[in-house]
Protein backbone atom coordinates (compact mmCIF):
# COMPACT_ATOMS: atom_id res chain seq x y z
CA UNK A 1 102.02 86.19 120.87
CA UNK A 2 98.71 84.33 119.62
CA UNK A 3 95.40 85.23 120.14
CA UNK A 4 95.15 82.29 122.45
CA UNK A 5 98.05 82.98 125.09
CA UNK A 6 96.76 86.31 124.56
CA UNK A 7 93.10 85.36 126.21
CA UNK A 8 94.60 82.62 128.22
CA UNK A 9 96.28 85.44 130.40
CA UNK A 10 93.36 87.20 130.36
CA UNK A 11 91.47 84.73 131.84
CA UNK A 12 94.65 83.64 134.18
CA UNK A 13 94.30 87.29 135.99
CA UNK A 14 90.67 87.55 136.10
CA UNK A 15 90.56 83.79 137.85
CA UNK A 16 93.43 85.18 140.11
CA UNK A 17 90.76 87.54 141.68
CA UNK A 18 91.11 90.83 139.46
CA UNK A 19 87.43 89.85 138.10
CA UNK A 20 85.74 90.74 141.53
CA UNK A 21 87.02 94.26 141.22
CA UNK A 22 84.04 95.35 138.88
CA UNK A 23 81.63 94.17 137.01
CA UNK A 24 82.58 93.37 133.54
CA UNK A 25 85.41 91.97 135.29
CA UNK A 26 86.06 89.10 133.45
CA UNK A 27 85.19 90.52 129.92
CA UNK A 28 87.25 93.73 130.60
CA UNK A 29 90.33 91.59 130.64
CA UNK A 30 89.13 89.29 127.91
CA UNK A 31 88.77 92.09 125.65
CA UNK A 32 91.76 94.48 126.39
CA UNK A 33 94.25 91.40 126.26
CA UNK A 34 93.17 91.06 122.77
CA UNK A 35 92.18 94.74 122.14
CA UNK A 36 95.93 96.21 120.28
CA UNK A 37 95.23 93.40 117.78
CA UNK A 38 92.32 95.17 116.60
CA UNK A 39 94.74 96.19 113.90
CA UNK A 40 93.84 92.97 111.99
CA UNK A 41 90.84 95.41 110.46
CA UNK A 42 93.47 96.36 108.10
CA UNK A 43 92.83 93.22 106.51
CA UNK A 44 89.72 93.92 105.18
CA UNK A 45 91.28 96.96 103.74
CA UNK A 46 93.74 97.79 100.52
CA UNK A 47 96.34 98.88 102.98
CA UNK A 48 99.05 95.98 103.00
CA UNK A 49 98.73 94.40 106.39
CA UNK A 50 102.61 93.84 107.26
CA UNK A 51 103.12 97.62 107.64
CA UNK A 52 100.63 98.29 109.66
CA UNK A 53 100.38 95.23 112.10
CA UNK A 54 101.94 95.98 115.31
CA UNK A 55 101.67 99.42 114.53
CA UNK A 56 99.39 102.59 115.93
CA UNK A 57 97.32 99.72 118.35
CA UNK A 58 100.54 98.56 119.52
CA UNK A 59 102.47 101.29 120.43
CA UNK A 60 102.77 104.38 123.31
CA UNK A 61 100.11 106.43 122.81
CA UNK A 62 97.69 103.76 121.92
CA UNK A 63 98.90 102.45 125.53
CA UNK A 64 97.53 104.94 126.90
CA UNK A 65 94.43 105.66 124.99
CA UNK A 66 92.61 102.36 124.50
CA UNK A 67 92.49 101.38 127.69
CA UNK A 68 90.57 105.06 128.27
CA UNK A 69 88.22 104.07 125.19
CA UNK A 70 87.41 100.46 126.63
CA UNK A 71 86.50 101.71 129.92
CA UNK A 72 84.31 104.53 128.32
CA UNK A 73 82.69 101.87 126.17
CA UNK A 74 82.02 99.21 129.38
CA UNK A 75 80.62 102.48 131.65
CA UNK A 76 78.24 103.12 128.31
CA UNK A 77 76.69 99.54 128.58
CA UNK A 78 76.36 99.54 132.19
CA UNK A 79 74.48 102.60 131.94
CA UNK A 80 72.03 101.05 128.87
CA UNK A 81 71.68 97.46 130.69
CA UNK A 82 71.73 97.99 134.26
CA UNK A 83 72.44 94.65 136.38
CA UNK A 84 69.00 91.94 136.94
CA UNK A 85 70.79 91.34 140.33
CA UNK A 86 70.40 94.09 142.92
CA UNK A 87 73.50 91.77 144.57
CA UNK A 88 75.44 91.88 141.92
CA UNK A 89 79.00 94.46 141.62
CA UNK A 90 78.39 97.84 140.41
CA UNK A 91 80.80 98.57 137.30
CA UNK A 92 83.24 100.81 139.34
CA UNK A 93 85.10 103.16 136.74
CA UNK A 94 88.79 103.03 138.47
CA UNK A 95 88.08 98.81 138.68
CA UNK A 96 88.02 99.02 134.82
CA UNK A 97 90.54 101.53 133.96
CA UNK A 98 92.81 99.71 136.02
CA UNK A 99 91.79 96.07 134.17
CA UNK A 100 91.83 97.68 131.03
CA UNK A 101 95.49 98.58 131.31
CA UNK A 102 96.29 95.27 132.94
CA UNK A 103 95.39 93.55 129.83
CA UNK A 104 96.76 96.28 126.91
CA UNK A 105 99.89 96.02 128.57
CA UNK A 106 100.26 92.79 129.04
CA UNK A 107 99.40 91.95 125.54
CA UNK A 108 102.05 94.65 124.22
CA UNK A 109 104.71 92.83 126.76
CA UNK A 110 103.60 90.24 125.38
CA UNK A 111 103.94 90.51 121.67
CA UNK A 112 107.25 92.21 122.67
CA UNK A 113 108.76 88.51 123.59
CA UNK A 114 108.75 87.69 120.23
CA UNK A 115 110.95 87.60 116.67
CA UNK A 116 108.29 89.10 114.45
CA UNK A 117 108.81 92.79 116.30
CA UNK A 118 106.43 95.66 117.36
CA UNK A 119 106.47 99.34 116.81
CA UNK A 120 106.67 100.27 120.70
CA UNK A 121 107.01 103.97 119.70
CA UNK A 122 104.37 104.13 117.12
CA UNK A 123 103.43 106.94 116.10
CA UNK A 124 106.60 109.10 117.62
CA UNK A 125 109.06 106.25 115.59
CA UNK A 126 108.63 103.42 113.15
CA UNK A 127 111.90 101.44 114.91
CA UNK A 128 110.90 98.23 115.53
CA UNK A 129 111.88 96.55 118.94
CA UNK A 130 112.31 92.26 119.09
CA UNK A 131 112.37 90.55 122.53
CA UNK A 132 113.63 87.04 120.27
CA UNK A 133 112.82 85.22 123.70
CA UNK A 134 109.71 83.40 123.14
CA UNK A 135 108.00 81.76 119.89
CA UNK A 136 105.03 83.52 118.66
CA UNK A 137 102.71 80.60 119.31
CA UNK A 138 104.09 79.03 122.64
CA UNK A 139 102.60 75.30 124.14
CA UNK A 140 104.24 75.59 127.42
CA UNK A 141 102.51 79.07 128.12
CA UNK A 142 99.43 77.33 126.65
CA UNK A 143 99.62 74.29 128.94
CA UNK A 144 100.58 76.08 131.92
CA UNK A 145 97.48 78.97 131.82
CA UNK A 146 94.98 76.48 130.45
CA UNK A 147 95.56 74.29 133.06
CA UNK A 148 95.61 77.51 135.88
CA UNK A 149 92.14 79.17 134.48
CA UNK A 150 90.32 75.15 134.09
CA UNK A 151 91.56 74.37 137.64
CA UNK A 152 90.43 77.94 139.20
CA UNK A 153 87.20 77.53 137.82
CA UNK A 154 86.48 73.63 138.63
CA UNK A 155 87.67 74.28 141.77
CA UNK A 156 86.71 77.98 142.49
CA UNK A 157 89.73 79.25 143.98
CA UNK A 158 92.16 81.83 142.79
CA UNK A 159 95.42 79.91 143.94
CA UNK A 160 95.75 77.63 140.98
CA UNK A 161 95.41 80.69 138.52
CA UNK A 162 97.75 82.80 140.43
CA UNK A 163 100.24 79.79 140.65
CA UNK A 164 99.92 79.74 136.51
CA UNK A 165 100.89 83.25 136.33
CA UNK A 166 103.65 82.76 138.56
CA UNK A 167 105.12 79.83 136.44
CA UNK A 168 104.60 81.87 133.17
CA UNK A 169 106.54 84.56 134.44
CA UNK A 170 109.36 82.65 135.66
CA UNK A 171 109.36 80.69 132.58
CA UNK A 172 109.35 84.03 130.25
CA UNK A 173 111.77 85.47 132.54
CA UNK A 174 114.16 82.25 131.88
CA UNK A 175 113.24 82.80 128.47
CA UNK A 176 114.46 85.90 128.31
CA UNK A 177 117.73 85.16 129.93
CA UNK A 178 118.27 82.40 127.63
CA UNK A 179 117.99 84.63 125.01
CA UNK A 180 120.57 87.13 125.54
CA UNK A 181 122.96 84.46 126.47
CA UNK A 182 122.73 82.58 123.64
CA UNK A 183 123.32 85.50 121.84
CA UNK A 184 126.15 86.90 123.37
CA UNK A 185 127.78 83.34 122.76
CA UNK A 186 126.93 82.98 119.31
CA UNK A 187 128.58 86.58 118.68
CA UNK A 188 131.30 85.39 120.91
CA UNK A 189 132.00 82.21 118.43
CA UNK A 190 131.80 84.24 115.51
CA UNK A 191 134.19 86.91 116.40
CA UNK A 192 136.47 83.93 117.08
CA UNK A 193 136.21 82.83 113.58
CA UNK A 194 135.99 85.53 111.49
CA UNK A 195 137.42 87.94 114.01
CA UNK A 196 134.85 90.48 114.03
CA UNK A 197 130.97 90.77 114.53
CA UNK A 198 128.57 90.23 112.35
CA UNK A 199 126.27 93.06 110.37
CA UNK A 200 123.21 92.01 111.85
CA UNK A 201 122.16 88.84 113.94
CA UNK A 202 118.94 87.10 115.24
CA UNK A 203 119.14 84.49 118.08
CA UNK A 204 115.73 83.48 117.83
CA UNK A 205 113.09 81.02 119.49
CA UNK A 206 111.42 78.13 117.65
CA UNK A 207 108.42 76.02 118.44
CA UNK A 208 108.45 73.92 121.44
CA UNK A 209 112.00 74.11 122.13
CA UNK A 210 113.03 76.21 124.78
CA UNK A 211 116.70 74.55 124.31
CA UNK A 212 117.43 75.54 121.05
CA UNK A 213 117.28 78.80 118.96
CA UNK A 214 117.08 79.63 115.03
CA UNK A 215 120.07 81.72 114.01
CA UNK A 216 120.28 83.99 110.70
CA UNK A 217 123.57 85.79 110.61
CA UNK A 218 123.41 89.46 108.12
CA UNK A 219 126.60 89.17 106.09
CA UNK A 220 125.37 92.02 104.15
CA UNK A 221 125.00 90.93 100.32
CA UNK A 222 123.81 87.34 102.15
CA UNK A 223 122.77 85.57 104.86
CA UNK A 224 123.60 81.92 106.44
CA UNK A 225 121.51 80.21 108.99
CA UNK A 226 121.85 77.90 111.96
CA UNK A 227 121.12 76.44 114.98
CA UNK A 228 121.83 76.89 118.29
CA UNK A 229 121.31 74.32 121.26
CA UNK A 230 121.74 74.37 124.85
CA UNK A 231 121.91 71.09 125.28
CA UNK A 232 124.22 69.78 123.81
CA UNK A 233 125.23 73.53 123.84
CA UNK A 234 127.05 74.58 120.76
CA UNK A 235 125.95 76.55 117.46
CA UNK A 236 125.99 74.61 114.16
CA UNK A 237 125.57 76.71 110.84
CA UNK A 238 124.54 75.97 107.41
CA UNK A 239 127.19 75.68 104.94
CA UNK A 240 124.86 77.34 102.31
CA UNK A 241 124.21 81.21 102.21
CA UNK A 242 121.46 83.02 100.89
CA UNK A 243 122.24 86.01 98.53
CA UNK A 244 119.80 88.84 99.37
CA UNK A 245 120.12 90.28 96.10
CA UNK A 246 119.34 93.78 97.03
CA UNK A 247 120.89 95.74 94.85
CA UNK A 248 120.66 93.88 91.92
CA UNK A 249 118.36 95.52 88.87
CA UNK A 250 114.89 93.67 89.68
CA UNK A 251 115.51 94.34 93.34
CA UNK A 252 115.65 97.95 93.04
CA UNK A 253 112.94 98.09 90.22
CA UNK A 254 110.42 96.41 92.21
CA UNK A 255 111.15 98.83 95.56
CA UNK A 256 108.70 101.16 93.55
CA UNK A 257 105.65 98.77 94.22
CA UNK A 258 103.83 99.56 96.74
CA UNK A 259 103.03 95.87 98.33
CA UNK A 260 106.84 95.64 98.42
CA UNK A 261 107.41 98.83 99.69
CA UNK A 262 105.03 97.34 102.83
CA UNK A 263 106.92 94.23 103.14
CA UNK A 264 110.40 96.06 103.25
CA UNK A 265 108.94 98.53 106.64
CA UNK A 266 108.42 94.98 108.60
CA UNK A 267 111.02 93.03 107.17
CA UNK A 268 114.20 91.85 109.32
CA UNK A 269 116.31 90.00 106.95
CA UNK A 270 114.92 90.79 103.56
CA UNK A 271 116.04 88.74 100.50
CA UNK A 272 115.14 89.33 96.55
CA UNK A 273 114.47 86.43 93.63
CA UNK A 274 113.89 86.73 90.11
CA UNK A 275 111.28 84.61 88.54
CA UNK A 276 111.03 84.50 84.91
CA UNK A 277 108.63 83.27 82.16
CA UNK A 278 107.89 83.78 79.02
CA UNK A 279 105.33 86.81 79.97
CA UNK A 280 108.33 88.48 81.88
CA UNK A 281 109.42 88.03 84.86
CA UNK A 282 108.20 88.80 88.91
CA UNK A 283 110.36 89.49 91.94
CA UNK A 284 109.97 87.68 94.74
CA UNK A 285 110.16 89.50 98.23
CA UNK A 286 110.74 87.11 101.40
CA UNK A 287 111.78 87.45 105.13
CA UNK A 288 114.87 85.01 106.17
CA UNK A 289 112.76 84.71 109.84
CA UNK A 290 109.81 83.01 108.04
CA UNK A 291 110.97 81.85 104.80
CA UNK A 292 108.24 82.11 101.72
CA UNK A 293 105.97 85.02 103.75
CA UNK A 294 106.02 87.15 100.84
CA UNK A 295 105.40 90.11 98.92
CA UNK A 296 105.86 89.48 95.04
CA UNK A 297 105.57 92.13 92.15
CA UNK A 298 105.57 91.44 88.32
CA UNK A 299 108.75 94.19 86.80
CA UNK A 300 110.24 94.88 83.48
CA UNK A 301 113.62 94.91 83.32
CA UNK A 302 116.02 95.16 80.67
């Protein structure tokens, strides 16, 4: 998910009452619902970000460990700036641990929901897992936590946060439902066409449009794209395909750069084109699930 659900849940639990366990409360969960996507460093780095995102800060072991860091880190400052008020709640170490996993987790469940995938193994496997339930960027989770943390706080009570957190789990759990049984009819349809199932599929969520799903079907030299609705329910698919060119010539000369190499560990539904000029010509890399998000390298090929 986005940055914003991201903090917005954050916030949603610490209004709930979690940020009375401890001091820090509030900040703990702040912090550790964004902390896995401290793997956007890499952009400030020559390592090509699509490999590593949802990577090493996103998977089991760092599950475990930064949670462990973060509280280390909060019981460091508590120590170097002591509380003004004598009233005020002492940082309790078990308080934090226990926030700190609240909000790693729930980011990593999270991020889980969506189509763009996350290394949930990392480092013991590079397999990526996809939840294809819930967009990456979401307005309904938006609405529904905004309105539970600005409504705690106005009115400084923890029902209309926990009331927010009760709606966004019913409406990810509906989400998630949805999901699998749109895809089990879209398989169903095509098996009744083509009498068999398909190489690969996505059933996938789109923006603010919990009704209807984006649907890339792996024919394996191609790929054709669709729709599906609930309502009307049916799935309607492009007549077009898109060749994915992979073994053709430029394809396989430009697996041997190394941005492309990155592009080809995260992508789903990976699809080649040749651009020529009068220079020579550059491949084109790109991901069916987000269209022109792409890697490109310039080859020579005779």
């Amino acid at each position: 998910m986005d940055n914003v659900c991201h903090t917005l849940v954050g916030a949603a639990c610490a209004e709930a009452g979690l940020k009375t366990r401890t001091r820090f409360g509030m900040a703990t969960l702040l912090v550790a619902s964004n902390l896995p996507d401290l793997d956007v460093l890499v952009f400030a780095t020559d390592i090509p970000a699509v490999a590593f995102r949802r990577g090493w800060t996103h998977g089991v072991l760092a599950q475990v460990l930064l949670p462990l860091a973060l509280m280390g880190l909060l019981l460091a400052l508590d120590r170097l700036k002591p509380p003004r008020d004598p009233a005020a709640p002492p940082a309790r170490a078990g308080g934090l641990l226990l926030l700190s996993y609240v909000g790693v987790l729930s980011h990593v469940g999270l991020d889980f929901l969506n189509n763009y995938g996350i290394r949930l193994l990392k480092p013991f496997s590079d397999r990526w897992f996809y939840g294809d339930a819930v967009f990456i960027a979401d307005p309904w989770l938006w609405l529904a936590l905004g309105a539970g943390v600005w409504l705690a706080r106005r009115r400084c009570r923890v029902r209309p946060a926990r009331i927010a957190l009760a709606l966004a789990t019913v409406y990810i759990a509906v989400m998630l439902l949805s999901a699998r049984a749109a895809r089990a009819w879209v398989i169903d349809e095509w098996v009744r066409v083509h009498g068999r199932e398909p190489r690969a599929l996505m059933v996938g969520p789109v923006f603010a449009n919990p009704l209807a799903k984006q649907v890339i079907v792996d024919l394996g030299d191609r790929y054709r794209k669709g729709r599906f609705t609930w309502r009307p329910a049916g799935l309607h698919l492009e007549e077009d395909v898109v060749p994915s060119r992979a073994d053709t010539p430029e394809a396989r000369a430009a697996r041997a750069d190394p941005t492309v190499q990155a592009m080809l560990v995260w992508a789903r539904f990976p699809f080649f084109e040749l651009e020529t000029y009068n220079w020579g010509s550059r491949v084109v890399v790109s991901d069916m699930r987000f269209g022109r998000f792409v890697a490109a390298t310039v080859v020579d090929v005779d």
